[in-house]
Structures are given as structure tokens and as C-alpha cells.
PDB file of N, CA and C in Angstrom:
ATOM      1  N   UNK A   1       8.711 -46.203 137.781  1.00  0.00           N
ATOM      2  CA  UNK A   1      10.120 -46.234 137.497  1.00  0.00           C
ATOM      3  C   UNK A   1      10.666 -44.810 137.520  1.00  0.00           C
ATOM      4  N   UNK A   2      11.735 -44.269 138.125  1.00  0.00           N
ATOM      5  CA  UNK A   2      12.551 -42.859 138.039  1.00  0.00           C
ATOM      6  C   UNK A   2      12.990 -43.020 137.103  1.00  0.00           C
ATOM      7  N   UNK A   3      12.728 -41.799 136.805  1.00  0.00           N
ATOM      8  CA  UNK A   3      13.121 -41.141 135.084  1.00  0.00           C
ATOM      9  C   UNK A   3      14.904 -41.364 135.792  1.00  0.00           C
ATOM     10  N   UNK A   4      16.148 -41.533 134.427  1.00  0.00           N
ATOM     11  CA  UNK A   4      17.219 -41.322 134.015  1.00  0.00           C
ATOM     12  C   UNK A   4      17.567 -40.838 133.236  1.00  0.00           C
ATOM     13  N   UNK A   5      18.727 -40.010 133.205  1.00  0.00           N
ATOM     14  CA  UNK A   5      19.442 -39.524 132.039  1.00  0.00           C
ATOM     15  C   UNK A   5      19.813 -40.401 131.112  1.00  0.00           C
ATOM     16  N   UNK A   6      19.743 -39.915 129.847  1.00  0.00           N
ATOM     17  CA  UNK A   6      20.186 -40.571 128.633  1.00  0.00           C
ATOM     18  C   UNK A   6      21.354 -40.703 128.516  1.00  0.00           C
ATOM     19  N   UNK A   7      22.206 -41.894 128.234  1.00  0.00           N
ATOM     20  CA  UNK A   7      23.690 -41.778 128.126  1.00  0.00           C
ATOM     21  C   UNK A   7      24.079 -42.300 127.130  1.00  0.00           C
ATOM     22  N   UNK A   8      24.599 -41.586 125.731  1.00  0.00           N
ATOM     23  CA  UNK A   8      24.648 -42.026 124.651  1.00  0.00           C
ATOM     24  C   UNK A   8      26.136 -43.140 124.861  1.00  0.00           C
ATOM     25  N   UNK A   9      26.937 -42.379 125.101  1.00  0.00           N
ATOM     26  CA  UNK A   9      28.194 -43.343 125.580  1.00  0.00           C
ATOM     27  C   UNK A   9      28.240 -44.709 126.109  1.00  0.00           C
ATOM     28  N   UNK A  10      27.231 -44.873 126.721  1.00  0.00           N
ATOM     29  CA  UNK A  10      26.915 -46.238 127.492  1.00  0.00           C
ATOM     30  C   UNK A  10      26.444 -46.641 126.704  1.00  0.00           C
ATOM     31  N   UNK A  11      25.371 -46.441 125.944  1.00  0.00           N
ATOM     32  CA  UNK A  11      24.511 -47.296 124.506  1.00  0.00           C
ATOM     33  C   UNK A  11      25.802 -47.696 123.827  1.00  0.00           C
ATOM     34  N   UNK A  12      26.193 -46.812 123.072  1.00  0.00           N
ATOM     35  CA  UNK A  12      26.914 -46.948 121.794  1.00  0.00           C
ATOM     36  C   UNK A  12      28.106 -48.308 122.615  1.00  0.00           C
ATOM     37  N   UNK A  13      28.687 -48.042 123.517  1.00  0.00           N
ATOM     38  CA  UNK A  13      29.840 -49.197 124.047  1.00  0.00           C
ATOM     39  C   UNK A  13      28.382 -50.503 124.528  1.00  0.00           C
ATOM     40  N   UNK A  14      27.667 -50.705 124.486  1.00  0.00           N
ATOM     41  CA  UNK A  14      26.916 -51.184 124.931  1.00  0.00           C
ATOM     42  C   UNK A  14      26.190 -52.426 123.622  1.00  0.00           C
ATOM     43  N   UNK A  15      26.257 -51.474 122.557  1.00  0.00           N
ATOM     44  CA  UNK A  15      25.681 -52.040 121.276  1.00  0.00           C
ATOM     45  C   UNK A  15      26.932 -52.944 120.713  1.00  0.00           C
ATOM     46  N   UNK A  16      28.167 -52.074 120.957  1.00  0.00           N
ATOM     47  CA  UNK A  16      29.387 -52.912 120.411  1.00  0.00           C
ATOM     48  C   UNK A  16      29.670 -54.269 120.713  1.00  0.00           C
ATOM     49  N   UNK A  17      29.284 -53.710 122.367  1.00  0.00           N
ATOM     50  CA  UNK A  17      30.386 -55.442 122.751  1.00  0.00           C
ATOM     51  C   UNK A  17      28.942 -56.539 122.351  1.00  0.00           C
ATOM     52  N   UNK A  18      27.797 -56.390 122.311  1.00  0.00           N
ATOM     53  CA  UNK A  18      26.811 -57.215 121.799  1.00  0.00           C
ATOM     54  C   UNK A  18      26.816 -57.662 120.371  1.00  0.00           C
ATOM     55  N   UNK A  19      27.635 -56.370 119.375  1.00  0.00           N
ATOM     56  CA  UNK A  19      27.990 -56.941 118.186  1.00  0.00           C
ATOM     57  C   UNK A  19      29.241 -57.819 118.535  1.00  0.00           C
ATOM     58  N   UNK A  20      30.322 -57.745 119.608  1.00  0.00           N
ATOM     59  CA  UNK A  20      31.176 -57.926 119.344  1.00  0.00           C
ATOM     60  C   UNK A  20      30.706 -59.663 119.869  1.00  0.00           C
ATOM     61  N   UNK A  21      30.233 -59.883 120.921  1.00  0.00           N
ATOM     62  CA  UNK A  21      29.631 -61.325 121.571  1.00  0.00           C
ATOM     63  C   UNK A  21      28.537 -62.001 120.444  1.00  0.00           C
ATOM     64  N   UNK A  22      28.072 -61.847 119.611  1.00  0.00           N
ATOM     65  CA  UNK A  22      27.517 -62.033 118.411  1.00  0.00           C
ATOM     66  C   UNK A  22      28.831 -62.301 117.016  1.00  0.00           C
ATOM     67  N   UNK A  23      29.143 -61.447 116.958  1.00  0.00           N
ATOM     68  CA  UNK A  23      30.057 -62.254 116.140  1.00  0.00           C
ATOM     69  C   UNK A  23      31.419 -63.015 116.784  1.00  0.00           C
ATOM     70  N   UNK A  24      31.409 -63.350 117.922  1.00  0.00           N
ATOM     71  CA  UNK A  24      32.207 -64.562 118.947  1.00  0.00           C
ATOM     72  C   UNK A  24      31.430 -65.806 118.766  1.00  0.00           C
ATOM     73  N   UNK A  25      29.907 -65.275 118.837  1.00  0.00           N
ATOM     74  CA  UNK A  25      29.012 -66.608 118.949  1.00  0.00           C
ATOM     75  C   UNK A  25      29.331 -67.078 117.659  1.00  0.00           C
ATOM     76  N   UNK A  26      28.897 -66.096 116.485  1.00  0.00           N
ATOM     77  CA  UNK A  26      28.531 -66.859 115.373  1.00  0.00           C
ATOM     78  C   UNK A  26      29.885 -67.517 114.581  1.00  0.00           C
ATOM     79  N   UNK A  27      31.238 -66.803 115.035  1.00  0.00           N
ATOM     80  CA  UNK A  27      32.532 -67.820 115.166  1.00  0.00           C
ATOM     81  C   UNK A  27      32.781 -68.901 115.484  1.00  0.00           C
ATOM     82  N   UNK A  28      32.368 -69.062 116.970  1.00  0.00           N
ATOM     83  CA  UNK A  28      32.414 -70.600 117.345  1.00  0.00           C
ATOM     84  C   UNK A  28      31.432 -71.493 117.368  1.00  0.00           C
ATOM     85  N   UNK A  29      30.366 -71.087 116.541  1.00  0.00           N
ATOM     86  CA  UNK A  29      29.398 -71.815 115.565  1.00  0.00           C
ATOM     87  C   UNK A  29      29.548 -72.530 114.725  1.00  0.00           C
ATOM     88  N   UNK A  30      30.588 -72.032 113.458  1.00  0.00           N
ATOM     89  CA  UNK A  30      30.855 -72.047 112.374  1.00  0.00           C
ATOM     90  C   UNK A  30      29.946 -71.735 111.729  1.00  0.00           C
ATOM     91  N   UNK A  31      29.434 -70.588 111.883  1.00  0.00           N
ATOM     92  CA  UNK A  31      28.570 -69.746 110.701  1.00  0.00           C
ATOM     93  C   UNK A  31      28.976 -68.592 110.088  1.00  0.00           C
ATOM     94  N   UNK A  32      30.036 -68.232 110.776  1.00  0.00           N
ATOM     95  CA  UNK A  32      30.901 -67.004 110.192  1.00  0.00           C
ATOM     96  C   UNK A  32      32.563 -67.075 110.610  1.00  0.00           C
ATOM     97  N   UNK A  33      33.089 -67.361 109.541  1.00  0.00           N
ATOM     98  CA  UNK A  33      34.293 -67.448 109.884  1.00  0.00           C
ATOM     99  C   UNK A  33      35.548 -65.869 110.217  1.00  0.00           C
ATOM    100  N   UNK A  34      35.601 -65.593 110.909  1.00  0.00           N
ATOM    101  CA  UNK A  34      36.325 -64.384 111.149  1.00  0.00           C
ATOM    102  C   UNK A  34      37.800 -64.666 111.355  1.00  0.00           C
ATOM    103  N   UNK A  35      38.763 -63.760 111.158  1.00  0.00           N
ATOM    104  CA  UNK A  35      40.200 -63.499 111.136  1.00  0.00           C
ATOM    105  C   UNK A  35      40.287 -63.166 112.767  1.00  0.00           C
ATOM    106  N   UNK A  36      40.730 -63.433 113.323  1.00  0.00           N
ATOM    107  CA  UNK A  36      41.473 -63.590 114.974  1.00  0.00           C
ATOM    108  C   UNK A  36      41.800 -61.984 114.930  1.00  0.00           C
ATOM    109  N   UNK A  37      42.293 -61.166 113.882  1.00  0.00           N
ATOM    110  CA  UNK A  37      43.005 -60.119 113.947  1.00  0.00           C
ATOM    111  C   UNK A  37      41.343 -58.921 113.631  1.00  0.00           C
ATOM    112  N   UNK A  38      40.266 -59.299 113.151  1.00  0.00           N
ATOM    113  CA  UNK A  38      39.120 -58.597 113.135  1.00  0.00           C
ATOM    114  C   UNK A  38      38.826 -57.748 114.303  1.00  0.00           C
ATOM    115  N   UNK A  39      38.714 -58.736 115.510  1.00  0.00           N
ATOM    116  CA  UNK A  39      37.620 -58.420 116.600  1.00  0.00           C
ATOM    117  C   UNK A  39      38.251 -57.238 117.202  1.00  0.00           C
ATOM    118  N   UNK A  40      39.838 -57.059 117.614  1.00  0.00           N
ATOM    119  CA  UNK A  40      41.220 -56.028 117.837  1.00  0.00           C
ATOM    120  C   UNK A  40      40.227 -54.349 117.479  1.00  0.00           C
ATOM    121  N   UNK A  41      40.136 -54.378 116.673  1.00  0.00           N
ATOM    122  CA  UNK A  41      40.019 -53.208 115.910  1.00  0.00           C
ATOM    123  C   UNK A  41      38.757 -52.577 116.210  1.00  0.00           C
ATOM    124  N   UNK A  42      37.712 -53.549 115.748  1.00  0.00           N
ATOM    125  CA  UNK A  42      36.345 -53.391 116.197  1.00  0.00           C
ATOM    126  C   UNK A  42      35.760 -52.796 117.554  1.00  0.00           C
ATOM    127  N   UNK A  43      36.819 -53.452 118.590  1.00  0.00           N
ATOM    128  CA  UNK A  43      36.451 -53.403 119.854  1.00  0.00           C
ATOM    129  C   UNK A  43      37.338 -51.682 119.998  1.00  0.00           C
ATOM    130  N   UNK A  44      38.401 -51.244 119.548  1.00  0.00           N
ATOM    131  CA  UNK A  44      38.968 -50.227 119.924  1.00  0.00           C
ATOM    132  C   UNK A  44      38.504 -49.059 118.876  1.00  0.00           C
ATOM    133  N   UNK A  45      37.673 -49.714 117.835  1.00  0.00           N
ATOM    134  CA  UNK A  45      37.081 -48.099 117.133  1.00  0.00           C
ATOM    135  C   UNK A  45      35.413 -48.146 117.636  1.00  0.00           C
ATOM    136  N   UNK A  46      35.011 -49.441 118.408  1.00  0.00           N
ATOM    137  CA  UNK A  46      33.869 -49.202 118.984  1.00  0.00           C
ATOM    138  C   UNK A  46      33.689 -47.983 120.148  1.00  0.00           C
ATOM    139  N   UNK A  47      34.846 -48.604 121.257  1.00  0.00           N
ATOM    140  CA  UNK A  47      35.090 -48.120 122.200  1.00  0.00           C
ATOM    141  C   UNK A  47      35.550 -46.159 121.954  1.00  0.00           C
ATOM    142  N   UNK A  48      36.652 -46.146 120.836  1.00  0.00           N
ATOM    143  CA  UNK A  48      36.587 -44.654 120.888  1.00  0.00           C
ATOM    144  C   UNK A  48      35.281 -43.919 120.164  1.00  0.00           C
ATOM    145  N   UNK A  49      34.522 -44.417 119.558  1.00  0.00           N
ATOM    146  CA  UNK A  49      33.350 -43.821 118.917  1.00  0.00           C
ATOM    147  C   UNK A  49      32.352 -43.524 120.291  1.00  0.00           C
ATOM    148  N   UNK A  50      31.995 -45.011 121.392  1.00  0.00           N
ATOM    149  CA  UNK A  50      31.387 -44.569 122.630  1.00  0.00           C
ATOM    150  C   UNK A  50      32.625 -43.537 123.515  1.00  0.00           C
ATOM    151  N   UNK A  51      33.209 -43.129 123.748  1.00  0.00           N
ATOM    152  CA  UNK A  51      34.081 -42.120 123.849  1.00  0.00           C
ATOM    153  C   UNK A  51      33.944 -41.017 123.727  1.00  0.00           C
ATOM    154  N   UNK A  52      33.689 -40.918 122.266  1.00  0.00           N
ATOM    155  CA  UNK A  52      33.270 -39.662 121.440  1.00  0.00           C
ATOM    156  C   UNK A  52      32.408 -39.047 121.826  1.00  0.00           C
ATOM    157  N   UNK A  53      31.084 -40.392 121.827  1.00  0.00           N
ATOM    158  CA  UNK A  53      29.793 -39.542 122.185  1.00  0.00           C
ATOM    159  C   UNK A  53      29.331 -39.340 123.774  1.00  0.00           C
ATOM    160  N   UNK A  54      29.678 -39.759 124.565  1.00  0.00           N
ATOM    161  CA  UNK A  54      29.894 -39.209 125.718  1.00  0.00           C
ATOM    162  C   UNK A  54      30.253 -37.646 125.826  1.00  0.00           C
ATOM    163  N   UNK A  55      31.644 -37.511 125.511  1.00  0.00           N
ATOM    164  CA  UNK A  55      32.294 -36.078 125.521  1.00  0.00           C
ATOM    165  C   UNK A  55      31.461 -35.182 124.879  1.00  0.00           C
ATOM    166  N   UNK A  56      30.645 -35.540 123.715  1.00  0.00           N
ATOM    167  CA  UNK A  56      29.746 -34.843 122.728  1.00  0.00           C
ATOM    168  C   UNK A  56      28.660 -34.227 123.797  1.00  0.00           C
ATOM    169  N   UNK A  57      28.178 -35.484 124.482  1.00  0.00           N
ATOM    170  CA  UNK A  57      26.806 -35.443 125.671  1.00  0.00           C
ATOM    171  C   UNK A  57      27.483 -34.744 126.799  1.00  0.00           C
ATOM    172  N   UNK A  58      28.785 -34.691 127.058  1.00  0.00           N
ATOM    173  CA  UNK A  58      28.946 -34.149 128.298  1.00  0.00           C
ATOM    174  C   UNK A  58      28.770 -32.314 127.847  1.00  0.00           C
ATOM    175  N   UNK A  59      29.533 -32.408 126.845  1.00  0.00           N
ATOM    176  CA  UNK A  59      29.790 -30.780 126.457  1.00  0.00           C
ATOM    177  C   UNK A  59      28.254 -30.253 126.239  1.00  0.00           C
ATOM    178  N   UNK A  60      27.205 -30.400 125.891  1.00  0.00           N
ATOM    179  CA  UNK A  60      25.721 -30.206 125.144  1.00  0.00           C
ATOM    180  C   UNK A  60      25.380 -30.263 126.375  1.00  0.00           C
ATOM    181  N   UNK A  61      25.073 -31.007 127.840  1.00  0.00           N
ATOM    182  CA  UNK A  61      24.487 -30.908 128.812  1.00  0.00           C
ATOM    183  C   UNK A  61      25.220 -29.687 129.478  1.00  0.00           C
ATOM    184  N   UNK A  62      26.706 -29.395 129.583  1.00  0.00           N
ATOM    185  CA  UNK A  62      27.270 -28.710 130.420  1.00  0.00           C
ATOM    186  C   UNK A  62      26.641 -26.922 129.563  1.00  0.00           C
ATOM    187  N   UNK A  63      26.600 -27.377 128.306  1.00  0.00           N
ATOM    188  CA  UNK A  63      26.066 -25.706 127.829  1.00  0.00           C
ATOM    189  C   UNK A  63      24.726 -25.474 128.094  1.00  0.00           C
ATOM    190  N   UNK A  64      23.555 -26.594 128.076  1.00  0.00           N
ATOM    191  CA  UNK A  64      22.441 -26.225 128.097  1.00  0.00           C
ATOM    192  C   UNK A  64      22.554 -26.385 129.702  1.00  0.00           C
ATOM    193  N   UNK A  65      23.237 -26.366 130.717  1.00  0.00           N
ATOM    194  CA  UNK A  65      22.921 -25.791 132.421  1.00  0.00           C
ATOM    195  C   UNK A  65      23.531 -24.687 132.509  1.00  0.00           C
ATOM    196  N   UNK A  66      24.524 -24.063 131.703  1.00  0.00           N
ATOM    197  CA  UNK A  66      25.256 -22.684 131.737  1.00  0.00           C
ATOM    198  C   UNK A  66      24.371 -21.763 131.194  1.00  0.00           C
ATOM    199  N   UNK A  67      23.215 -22.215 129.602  1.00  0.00           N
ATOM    200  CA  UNK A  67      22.439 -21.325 129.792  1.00  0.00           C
ATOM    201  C   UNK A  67      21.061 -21.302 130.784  1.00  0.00           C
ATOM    202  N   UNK A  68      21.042 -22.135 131.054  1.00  0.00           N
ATOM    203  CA  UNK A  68      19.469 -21.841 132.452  1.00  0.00           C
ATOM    204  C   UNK A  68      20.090 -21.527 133.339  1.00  0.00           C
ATOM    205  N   UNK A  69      21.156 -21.794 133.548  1.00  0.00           N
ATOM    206  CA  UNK A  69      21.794 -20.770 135.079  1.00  0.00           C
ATOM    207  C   UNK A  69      21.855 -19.061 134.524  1.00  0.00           C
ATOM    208  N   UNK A  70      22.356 -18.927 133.567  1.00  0.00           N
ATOM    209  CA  UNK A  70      22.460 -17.313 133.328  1.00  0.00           C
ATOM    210  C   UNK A  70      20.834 -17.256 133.045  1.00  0.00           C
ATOM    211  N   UNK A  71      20.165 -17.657 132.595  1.00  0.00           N
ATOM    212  CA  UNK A  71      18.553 -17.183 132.405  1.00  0.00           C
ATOM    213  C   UNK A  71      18.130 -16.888 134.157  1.00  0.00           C
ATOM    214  N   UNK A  72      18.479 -17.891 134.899  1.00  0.00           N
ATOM    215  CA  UNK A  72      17.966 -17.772 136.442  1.00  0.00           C
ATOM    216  C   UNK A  72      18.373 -16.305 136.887  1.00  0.00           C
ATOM    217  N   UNK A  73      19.795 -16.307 136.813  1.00  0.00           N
ATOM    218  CA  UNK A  73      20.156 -14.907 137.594  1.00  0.00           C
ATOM    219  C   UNK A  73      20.024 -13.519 136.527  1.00  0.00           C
ATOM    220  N   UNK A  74      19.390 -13.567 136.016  1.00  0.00           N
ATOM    221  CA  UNK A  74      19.219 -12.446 135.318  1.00  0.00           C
ATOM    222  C   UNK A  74      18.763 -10.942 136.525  1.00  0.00           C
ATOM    223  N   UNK A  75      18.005 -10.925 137.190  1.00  0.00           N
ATOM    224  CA  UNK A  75      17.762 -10.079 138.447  1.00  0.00           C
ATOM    225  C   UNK A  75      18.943 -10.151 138.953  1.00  0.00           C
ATOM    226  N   UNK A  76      19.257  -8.941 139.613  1.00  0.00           N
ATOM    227  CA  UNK A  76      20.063  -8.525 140.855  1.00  0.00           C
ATOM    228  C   UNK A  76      19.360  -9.329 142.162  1.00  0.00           C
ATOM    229  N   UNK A  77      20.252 -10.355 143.011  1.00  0.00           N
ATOM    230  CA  UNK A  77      20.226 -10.817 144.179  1.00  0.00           C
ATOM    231  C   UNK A  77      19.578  -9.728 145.197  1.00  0.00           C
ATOM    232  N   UNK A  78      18.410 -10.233 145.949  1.00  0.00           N
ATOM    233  CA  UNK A  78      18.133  -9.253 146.968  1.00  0.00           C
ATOM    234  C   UNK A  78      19.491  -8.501 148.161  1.00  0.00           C
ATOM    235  N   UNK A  79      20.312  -9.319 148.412  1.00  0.00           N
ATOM    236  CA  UNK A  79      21.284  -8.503 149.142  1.00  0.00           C
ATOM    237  C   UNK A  79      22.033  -7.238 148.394  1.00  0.00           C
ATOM    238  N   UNK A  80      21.936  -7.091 147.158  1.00  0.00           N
ATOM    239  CA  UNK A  80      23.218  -6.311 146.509  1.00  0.00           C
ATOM    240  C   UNK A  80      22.245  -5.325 145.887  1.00  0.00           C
ATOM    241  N   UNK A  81      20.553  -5.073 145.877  1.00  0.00           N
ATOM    242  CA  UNK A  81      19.913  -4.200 145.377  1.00  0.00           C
ATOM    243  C   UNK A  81      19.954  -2.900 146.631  1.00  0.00           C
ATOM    244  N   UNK A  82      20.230  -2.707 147.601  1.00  0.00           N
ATOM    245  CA  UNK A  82      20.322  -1.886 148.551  1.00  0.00           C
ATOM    246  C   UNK A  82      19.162  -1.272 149.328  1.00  0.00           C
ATOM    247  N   UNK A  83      18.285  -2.965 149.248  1.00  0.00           N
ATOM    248  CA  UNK A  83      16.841  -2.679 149.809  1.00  0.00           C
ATOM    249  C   UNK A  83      17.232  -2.566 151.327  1.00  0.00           C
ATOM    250  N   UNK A  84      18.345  -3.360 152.364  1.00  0.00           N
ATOM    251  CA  UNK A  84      18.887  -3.915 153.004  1.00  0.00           C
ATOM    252  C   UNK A  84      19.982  -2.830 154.049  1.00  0.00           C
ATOM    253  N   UNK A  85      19.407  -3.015 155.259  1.00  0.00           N
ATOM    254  CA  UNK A  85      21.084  -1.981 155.498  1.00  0.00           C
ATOM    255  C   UNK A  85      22.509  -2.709 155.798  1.00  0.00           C
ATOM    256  N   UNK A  86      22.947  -2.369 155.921  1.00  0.00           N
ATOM    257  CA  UNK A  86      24.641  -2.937 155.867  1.00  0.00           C
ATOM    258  C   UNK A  86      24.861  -2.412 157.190  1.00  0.00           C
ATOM    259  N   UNK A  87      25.902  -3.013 157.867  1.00  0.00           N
ATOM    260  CA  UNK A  87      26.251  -3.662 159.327  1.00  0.00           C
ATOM    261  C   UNK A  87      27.746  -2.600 159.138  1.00  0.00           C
TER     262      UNK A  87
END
């Protein structure tokens, strides 16, 4: 199997709507009676929490490649050390 990136954003919206289809099921069960006006809320503070952590994961990946890129170029590029003659 190829390795993938971890995507917290996709979990977290991922876990919701499974709570959210779980308590649909257990509604039209009659094992849990829920308010029509519940699920509204749930689904839109699920959704901005997977939101959240996305942006969280995007910003933390984008710093840890800004620092291995500055660790890479730490040396002067062979063209600009003046091993080279110029045209």
C-alpha cells in the first residue's frame, strides 16, 4: 500500500457526519428522540472545527518545508561561488 499524508481535516469532518448518520439512525429507530433543530448546529460546528484543523495542518506542514528548504540551501549554489567563468 503507498504511504499517504495524514489529513486531520478529513478525519475530524469524517467522524462527524458518522456521528451525525448515527444519531439519524438512532432517530428513526426510536431509540433516541432528537429535536429537528439539534442536527443544524452539530453539522456546522462539526464542519468548522474540521476547518480548523486542516488550516492548523496546512500552516505546520507549510513551516516544517520552509524549514528543510532553508536547511538544504545553506551552501552557496555552485554557479555564484566563482569557481565558473562568466560569458
Amino acid at each position: 500500500m503507498l504511504r499517504h499524508d495524514f489529513r486531520p481535516g478529513r478525519a475530524v469532518a469524517g467522524l462527524v457526519m458518522l456521528a451525525l448518520a448515527g444519531g439519524y439512525a438512532a432517530d428513526a429507530a426510536g431509540v433516541w428522540h432528537a429535536p429537528s433543530a439539534f442536527f443544524a448546529p452539530v453539522l456546522a460546528g462539526g464542519l468548522s472545527l474540521a476547518a480548523t484543523a486542516a488550516w492548523v495542518n496546512y500552516r505546520l506542514r507549510r513551516r516544517r518545508e520552509a524549514r528543510k528548504a532553508s536547511a538544504e540551501k545553506s551552501a552557496a549554489p555552485p554557479s555564484s561561488s566563482g569557481s565558473q567563468a562568466m560569458r
